[in-house]
PDB file of N, CA and C in Angstrom:
ATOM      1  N   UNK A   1      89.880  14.807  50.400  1.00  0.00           N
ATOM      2  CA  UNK A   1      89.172  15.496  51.468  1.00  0.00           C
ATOM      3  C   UNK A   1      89.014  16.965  51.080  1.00  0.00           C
ATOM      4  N   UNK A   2      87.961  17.648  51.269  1.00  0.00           N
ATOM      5  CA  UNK A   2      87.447  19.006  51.140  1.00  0.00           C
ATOM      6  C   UNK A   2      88.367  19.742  51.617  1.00  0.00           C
ATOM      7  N   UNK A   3      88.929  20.867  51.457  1.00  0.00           N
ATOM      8  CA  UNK A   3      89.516  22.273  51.801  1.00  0.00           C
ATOM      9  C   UNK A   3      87.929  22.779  52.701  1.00  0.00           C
ATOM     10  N   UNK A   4      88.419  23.294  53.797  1.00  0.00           N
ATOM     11  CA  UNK A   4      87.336  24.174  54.440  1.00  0.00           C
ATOM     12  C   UNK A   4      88.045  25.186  54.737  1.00  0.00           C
ATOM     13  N   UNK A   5      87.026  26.140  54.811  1.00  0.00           N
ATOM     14  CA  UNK A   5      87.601  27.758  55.095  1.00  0.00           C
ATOM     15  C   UNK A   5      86.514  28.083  56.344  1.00  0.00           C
ATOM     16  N   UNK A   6      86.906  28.984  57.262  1.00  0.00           N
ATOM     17  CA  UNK A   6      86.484  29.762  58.135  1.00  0.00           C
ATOM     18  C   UNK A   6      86.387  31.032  57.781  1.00  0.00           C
ATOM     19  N   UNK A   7      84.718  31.440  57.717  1.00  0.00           N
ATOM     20  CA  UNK A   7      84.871  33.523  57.719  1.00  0.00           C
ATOM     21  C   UNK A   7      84.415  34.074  59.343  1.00  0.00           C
ATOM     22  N   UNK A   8      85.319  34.802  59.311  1.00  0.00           N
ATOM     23  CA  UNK A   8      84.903  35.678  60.878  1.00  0.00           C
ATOM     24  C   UNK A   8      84.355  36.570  60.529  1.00  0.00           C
ATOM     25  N   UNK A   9      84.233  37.094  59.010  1.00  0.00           N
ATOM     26  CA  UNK A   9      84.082  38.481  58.680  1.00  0.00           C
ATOM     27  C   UNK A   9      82.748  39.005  58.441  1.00  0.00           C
ATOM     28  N   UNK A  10      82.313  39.506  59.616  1.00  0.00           N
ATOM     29  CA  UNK A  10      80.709  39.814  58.961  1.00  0.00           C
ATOM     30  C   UNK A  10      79.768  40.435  57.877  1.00  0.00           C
ATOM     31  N   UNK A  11      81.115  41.075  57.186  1.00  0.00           N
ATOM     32  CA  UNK A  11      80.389  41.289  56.325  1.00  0.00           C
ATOM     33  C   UNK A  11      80.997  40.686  54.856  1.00  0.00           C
ATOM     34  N   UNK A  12      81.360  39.745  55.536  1.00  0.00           N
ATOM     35  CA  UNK A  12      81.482  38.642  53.889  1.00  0.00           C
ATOM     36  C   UNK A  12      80.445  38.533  53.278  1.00  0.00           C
ATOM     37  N   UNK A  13      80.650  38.984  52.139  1.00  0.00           N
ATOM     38  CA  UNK A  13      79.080  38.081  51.541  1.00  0.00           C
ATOM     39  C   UNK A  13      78.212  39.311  50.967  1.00  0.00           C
ATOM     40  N   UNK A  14      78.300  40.341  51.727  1.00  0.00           N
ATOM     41  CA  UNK A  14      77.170  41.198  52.405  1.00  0.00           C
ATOM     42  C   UNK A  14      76.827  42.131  50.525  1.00  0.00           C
ATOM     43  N   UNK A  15      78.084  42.203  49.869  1.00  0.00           N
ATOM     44  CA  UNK A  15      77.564  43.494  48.686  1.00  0.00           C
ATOM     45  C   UNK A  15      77.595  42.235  47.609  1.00  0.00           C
ATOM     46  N   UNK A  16      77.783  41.044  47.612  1.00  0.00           N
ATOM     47  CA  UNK A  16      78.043  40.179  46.263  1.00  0.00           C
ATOM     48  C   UNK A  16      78.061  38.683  46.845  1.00  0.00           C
ATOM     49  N   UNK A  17      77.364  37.920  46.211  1.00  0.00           N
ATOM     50  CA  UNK A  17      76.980  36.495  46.906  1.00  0.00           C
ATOM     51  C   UNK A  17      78.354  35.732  45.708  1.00  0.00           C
ATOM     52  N   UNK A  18      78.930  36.084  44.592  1.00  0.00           N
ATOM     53  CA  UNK A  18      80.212  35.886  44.009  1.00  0.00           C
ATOM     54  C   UNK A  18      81.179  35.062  44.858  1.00  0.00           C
ATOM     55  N   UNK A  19      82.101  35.791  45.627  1.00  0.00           N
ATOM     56  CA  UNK A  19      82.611  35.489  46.695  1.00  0.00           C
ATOM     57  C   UNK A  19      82.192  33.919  46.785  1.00  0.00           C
ATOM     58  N   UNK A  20      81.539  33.784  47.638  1.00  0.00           N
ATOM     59  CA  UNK A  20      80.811  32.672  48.497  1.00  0.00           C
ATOM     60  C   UNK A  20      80.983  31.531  47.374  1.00  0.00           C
ATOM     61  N   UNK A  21      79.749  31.887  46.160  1.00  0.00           N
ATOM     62  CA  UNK A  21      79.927  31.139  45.336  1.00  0.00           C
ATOM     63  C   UNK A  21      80.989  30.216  44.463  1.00  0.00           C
ATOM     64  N   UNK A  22      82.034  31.357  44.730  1.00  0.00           N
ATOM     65  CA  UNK A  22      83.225  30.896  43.670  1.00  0.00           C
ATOM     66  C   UNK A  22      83.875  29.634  45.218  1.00  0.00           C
ATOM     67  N   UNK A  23      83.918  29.834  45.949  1.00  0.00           N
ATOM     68  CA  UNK A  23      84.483  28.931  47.104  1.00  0.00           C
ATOM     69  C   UNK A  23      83.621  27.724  47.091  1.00  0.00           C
ATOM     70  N   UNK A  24      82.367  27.803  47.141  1.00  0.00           N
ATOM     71  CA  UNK A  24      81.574  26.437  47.200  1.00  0.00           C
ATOM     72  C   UNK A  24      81.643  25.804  45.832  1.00  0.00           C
ATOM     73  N   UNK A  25      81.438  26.355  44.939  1.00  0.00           N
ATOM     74  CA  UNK A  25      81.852  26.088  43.234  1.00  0.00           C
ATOM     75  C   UNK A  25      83.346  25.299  43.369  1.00  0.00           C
ATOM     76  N   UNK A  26      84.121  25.365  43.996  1.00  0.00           N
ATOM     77  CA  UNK A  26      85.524  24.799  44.041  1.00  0.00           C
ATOM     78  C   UNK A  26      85.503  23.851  44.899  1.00  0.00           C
ATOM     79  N   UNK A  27      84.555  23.430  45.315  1.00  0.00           N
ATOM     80  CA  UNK A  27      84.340  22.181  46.436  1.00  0.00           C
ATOM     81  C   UNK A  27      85.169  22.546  47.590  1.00  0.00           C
ATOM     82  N   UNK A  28      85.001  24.065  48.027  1.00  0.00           N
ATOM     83  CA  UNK A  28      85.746  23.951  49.484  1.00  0.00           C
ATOM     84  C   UNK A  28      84.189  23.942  50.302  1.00  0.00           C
ATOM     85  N   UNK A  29      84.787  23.638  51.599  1.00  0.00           N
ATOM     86  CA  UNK A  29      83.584  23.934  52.859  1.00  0.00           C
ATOM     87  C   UNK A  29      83.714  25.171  53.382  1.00  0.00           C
ATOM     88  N   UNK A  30      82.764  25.711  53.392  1.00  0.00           N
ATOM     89  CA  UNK A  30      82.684  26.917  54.446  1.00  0.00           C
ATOM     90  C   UNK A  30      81.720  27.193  55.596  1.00  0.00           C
ATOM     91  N   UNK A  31      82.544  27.398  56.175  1.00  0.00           N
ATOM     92  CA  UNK A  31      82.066  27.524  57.661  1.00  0.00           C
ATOM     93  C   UNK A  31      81.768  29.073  58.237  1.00  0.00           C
ATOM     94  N   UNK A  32      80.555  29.536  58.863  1.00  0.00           N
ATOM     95  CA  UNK A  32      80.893  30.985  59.342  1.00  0.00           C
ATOM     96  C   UNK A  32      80.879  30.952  60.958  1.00  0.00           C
ATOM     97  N   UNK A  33      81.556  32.052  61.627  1.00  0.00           N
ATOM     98  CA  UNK A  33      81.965  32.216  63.187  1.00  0.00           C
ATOM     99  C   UNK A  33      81.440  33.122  62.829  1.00  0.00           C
ATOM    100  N   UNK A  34      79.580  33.584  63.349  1.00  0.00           N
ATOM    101  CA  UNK A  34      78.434  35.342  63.239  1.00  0.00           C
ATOM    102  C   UNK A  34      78.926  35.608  64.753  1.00  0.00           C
ATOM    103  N   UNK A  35      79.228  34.819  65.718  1.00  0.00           N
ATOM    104  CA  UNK A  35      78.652  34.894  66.839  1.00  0.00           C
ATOM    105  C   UNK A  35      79.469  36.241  67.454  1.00  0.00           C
ATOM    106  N   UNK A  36      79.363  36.915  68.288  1.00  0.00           N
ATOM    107  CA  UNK A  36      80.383  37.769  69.364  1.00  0.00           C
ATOM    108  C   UNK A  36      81.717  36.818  69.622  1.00  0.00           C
ATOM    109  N   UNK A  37      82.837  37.377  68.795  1.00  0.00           N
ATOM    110  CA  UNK A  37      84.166  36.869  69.057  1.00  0.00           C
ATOM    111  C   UNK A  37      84.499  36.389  70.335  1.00  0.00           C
ATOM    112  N   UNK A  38      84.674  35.155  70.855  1.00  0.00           N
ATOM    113  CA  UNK A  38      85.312  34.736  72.101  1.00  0.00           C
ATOM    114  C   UNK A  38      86.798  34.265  71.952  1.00  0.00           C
ATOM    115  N   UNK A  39      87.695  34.508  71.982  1.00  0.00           N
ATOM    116  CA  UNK A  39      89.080  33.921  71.596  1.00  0.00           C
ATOM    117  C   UNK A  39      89.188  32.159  71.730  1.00  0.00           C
ATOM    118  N   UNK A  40      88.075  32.075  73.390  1.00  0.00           N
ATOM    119  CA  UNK A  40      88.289  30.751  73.357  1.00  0.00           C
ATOM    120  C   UNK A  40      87.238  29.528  72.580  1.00  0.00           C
ATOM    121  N   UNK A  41      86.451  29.942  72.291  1.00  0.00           N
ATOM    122  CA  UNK A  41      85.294  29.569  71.722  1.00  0.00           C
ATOM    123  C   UNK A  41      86.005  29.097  69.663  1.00  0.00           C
ATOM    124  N   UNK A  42      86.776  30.452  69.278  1.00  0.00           N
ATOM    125  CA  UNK A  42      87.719  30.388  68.557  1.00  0.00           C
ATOM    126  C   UNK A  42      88.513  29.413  68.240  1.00  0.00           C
ATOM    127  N   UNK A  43      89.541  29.500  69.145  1.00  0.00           N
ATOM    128  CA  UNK A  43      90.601  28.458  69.623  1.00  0.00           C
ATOM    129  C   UNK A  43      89.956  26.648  69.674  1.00  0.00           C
ATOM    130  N   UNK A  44      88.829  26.952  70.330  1.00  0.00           N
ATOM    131  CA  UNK A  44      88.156  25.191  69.998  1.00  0.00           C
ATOM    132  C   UNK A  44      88.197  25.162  68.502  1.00  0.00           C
ATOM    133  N   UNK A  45      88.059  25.655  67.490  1.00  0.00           N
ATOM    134  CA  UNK A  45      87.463  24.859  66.205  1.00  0.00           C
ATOM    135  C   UNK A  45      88.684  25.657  65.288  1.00  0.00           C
ATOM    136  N   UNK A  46      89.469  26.470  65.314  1.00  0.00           N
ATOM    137  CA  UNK A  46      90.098  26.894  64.088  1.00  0.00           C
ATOM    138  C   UNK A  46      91.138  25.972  63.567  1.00  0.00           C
ATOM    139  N   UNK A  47      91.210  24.755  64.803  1.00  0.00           N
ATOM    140  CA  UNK A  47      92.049  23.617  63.915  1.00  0.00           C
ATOM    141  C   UNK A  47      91.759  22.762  63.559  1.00  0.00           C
ATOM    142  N   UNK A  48      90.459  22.860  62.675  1.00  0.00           N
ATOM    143  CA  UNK A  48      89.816  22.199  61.703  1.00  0.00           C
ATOM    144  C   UNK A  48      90.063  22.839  60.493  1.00  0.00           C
ATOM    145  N   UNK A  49      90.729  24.006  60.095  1.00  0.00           N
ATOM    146  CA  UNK A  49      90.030  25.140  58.952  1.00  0.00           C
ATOM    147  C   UNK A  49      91.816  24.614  58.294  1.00  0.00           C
ATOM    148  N   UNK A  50      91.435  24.868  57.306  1.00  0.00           N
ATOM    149  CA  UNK A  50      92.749  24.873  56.316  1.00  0.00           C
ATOM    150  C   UNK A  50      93.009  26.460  55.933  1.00  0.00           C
ATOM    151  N   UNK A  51      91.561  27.094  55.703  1.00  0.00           N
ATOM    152  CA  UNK A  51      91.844  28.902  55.442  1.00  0.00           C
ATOM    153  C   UNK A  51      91.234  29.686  56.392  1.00  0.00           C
ATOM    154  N   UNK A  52      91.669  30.743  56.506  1.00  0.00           N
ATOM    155  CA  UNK A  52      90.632  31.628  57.441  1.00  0.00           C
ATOM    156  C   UNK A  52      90.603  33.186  56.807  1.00  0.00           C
ATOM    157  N   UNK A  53      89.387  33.718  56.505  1.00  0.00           N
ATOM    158  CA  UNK A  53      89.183  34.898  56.210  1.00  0.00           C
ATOM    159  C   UNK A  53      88.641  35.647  57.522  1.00  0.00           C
ATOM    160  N   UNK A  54      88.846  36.688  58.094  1.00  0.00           N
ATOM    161  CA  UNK A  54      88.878  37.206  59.169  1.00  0.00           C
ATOM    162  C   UNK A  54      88.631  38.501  58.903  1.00  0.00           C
ATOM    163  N   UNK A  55      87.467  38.776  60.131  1.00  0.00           N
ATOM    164  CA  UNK A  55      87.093  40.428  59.885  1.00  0.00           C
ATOM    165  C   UNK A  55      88.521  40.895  61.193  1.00  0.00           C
ATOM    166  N   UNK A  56      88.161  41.668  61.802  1.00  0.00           N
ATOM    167  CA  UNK A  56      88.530  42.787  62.592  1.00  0.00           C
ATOM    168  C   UNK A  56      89.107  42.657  63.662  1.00  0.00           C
ATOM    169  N   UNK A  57      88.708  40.998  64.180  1.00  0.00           N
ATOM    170  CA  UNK A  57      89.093  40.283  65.419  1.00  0.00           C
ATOM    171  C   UNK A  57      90.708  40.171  65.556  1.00  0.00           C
ATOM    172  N   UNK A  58      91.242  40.036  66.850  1.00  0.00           N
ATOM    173  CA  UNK A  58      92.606  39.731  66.677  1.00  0.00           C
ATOM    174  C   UNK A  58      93.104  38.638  65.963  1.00  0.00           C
ATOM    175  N   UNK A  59      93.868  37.742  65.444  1.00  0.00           N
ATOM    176  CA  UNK A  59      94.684  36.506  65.446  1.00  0.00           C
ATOM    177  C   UNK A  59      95.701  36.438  66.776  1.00  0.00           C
ATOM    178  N   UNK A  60      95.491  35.832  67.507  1.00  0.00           N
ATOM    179  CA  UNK A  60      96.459  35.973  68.356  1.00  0.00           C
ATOM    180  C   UNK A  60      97.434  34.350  68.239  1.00  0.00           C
ATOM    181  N   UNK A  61      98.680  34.628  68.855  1.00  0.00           N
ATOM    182  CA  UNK A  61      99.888  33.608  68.661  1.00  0.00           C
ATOM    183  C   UNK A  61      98.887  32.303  69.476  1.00  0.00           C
ATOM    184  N   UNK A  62      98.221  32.417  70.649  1.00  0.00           N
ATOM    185  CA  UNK A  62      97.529  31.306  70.906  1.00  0.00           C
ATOM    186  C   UNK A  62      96.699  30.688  70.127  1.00  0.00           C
ATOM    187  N   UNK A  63      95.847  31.173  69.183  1.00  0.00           N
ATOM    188  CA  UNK A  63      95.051  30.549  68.048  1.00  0.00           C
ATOM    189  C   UNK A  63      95.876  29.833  66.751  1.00  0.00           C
ATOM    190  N   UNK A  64      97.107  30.936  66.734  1.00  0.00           N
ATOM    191  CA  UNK A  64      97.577  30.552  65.643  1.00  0.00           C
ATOM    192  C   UNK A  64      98.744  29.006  65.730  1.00  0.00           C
ATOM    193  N   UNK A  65      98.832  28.941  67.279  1.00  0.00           N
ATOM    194  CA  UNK A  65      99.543  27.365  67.490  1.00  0.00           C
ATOM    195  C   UNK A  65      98.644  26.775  67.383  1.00  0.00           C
ATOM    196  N   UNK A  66      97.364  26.559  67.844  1.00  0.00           N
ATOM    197  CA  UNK A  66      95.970  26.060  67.586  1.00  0.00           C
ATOM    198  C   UNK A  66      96.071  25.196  66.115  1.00  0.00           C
ATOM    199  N   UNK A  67      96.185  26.244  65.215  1.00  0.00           N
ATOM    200  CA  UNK A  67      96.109  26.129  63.920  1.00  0.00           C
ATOM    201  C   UNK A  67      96.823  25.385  63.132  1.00  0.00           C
ATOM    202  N   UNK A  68      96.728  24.230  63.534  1.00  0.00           N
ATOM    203  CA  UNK A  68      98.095  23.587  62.948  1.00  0.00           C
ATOM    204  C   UNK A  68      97.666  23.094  61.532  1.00  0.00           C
ATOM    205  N   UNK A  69      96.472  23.056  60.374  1.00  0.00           N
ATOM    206  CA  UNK A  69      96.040  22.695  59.032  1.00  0.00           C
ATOM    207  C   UNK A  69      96.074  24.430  58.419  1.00  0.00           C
ATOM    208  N   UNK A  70      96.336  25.202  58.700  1.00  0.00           N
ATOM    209  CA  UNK A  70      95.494  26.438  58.524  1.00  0.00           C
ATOM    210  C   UNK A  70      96.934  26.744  57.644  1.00  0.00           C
ATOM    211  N   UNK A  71      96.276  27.055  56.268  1.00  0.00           N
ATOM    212  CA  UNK A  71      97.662  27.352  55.681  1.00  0.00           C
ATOM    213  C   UNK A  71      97.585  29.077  55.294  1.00  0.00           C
ATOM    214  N   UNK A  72      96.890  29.472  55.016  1.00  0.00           N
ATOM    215  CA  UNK A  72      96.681  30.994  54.837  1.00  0.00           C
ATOM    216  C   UNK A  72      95.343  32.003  55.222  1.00  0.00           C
ATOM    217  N   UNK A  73      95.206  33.298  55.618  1.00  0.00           N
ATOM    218  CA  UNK A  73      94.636  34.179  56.386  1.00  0.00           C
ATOM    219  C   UNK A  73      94.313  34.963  54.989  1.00  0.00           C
ATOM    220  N   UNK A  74      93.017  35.163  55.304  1.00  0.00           N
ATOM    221  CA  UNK A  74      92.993  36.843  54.223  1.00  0.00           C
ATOM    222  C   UNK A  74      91.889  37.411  55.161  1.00  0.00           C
ATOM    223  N   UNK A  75      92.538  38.745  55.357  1.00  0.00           N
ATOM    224  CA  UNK A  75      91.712  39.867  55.723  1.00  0.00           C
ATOM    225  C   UNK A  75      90.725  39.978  54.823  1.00  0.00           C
ATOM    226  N   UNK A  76      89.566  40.145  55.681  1.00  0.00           N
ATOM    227  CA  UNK A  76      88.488  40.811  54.560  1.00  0.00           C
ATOM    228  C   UNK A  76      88.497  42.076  54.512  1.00  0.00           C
ATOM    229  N   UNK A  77      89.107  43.072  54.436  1.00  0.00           N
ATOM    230  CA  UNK A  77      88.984  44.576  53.832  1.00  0.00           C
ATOM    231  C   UNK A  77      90.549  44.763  54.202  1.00  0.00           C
ATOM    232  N   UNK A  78      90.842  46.178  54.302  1.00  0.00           N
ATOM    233  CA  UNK A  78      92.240  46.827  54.175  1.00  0.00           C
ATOM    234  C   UNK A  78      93.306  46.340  55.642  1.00  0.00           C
ATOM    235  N   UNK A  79      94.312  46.818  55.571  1.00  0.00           N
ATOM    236  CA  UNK A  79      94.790  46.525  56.925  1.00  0.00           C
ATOM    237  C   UNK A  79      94.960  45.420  57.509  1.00  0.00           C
ATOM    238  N   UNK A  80      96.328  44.944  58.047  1.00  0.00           N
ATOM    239  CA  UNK A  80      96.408  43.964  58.512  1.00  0.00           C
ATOM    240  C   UNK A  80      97.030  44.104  60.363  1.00  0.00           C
ATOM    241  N   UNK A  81      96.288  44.777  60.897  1.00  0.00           N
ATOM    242  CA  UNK A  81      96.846  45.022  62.344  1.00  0.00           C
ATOM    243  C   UNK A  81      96.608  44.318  63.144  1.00  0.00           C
ATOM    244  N   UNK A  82      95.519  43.636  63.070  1.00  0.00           N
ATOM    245  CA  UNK A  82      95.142  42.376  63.588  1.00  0.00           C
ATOM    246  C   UNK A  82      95.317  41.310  63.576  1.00  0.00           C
ATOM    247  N   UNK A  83      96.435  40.911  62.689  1.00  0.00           N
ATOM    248  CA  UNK A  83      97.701  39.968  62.353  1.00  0.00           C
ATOM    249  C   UNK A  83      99.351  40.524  62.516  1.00  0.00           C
ATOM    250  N   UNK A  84      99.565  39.414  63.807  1.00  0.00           N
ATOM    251  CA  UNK A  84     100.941  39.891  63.242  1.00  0.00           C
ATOM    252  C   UNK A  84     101.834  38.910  62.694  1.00  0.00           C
ATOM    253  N   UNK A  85     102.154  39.756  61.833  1.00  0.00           N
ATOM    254  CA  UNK A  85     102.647  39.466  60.511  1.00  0.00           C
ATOM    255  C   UNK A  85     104.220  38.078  61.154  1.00  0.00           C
ATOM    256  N   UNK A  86     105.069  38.891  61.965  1.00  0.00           N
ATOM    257  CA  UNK A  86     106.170  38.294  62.059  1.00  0.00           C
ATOM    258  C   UNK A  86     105.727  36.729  63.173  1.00  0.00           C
ATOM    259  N   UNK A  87     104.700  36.778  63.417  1.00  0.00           N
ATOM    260  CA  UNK A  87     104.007  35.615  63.607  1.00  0.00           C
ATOM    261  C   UNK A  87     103.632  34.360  63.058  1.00  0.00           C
ATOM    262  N   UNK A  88     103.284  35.226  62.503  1.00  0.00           N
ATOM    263  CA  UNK A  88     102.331  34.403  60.815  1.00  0.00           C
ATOM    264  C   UNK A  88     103.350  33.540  60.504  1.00  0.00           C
ATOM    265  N   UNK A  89     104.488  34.509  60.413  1.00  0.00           N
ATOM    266  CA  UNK A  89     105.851  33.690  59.280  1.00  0.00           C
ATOM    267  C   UNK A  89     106.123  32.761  60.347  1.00  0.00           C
ATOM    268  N   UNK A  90     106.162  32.654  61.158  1.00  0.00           N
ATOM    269  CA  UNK A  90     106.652  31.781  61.956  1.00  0.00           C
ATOM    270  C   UNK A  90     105.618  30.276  62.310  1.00  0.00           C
ATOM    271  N   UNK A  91     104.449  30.450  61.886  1.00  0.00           N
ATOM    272  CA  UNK A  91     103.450  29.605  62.510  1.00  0.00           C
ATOM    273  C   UNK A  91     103.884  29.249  60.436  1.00  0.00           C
ATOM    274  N   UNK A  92     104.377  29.854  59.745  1.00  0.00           N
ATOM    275  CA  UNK A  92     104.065  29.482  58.202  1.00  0.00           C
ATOM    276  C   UNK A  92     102.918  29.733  57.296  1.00  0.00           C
ATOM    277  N   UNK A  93     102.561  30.902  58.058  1.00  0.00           N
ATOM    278  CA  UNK A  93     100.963  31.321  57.572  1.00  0.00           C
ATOM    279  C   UNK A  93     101.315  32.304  56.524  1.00  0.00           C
ATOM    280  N   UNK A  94     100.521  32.513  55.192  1.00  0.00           N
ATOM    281  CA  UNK A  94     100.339  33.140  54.235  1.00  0.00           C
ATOM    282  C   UNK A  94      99.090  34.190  54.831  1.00  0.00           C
ATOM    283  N   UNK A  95      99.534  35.481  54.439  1.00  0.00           N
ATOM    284  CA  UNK A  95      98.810  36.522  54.692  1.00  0.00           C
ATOM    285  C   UNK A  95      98.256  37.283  53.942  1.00  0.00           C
ATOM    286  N   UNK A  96      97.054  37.679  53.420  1.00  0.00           N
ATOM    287  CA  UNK A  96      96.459  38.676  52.926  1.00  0.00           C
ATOM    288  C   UNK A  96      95.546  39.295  52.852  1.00  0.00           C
ATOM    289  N   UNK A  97      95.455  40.385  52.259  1.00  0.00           N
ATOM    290  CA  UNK A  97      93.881  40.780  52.500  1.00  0.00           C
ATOM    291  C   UNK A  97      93.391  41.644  51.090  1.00  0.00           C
ATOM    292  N   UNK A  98      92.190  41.974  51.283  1.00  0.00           N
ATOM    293  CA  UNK A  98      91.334  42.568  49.934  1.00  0.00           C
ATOM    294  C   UNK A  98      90.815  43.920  50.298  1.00  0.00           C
ATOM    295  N   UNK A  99      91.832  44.824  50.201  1.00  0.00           N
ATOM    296  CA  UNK A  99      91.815  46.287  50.461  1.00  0.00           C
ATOM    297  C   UNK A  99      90.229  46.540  49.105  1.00  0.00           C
ATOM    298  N   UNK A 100      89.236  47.385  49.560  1.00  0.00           N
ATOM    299  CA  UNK A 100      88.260  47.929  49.091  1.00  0.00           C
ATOM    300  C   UNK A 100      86.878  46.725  48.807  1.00  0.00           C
ATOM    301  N   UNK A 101      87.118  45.333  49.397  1.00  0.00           N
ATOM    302  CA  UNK A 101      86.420  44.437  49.173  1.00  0.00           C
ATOM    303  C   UNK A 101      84.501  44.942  49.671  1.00  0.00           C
ATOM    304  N   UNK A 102      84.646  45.450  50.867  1.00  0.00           N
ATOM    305  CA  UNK A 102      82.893  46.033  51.237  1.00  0.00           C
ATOM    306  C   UNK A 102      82.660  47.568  50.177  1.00  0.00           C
ATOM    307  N   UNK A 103      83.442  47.795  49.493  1.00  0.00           N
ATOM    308  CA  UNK A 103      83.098  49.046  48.522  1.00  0.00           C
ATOM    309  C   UNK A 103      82.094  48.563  47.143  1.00  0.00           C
ATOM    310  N   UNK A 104      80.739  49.363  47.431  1.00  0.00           N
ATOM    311  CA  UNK A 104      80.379  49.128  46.254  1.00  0.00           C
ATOM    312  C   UNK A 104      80.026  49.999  44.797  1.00  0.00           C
ATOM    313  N   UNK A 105      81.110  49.163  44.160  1.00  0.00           N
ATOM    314  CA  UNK A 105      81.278  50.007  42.979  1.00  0.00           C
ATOM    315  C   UNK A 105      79.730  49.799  42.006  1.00  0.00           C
ATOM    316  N   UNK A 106      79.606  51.475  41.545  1.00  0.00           N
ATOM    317  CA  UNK A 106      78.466  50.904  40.288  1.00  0.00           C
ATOM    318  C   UNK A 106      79.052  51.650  38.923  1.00  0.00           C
TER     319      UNK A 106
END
């Protein structure tokens, strides 16, 4: 069965189509959430996702019981305040993120 990933992050994608590619190239599914964040709208589908890359939105402990396939989080840019962390460990979630990822270098 496919690995699927969830991006919340709007601007995934946005300076390098790479990214994207290297995930569909690996036979995962990806899924995007463009819409205006609803927590509950959220909460219906994130326990389908095995990954979740996440812009800016909270993670909250209600999504993350939700989440019962979801094995790791990566922030899409710096900062992780919108995760908490001593959560995570507890739901067994792997955390990270890609400090300078919307920077474009020439």
């Amino acid at each position: 069965m496919p690995k699927k990933v969830l991006i919340t992050s709007r601007s995934f994608g946005q300076v390098s189509d790479e990214p994207l590619n290297i995930l569909k190239e690996n036979d995962i599914e990806v899924d995007f959430y463009n819409e205006v964040y609803h927590e509950e709208n959220f909460i219906k589908i994130i326990e389908q996702y095995d990954a979740l890359i996440i812009g800016a939105h909270e993670f909250s402990e209600k999504a993350m019981r939700r989440a019962k396939k979801l094995k790791i989080v990566c922030k899409h840019g710096a900062g992780l305040d919108n995760i908490d962390l001593e959560l995570a460990k507890k739901y067994n979630l792997r955390v990270t993120n890609v400090p300078a990822t919307n920077s474009n270098y020439c």
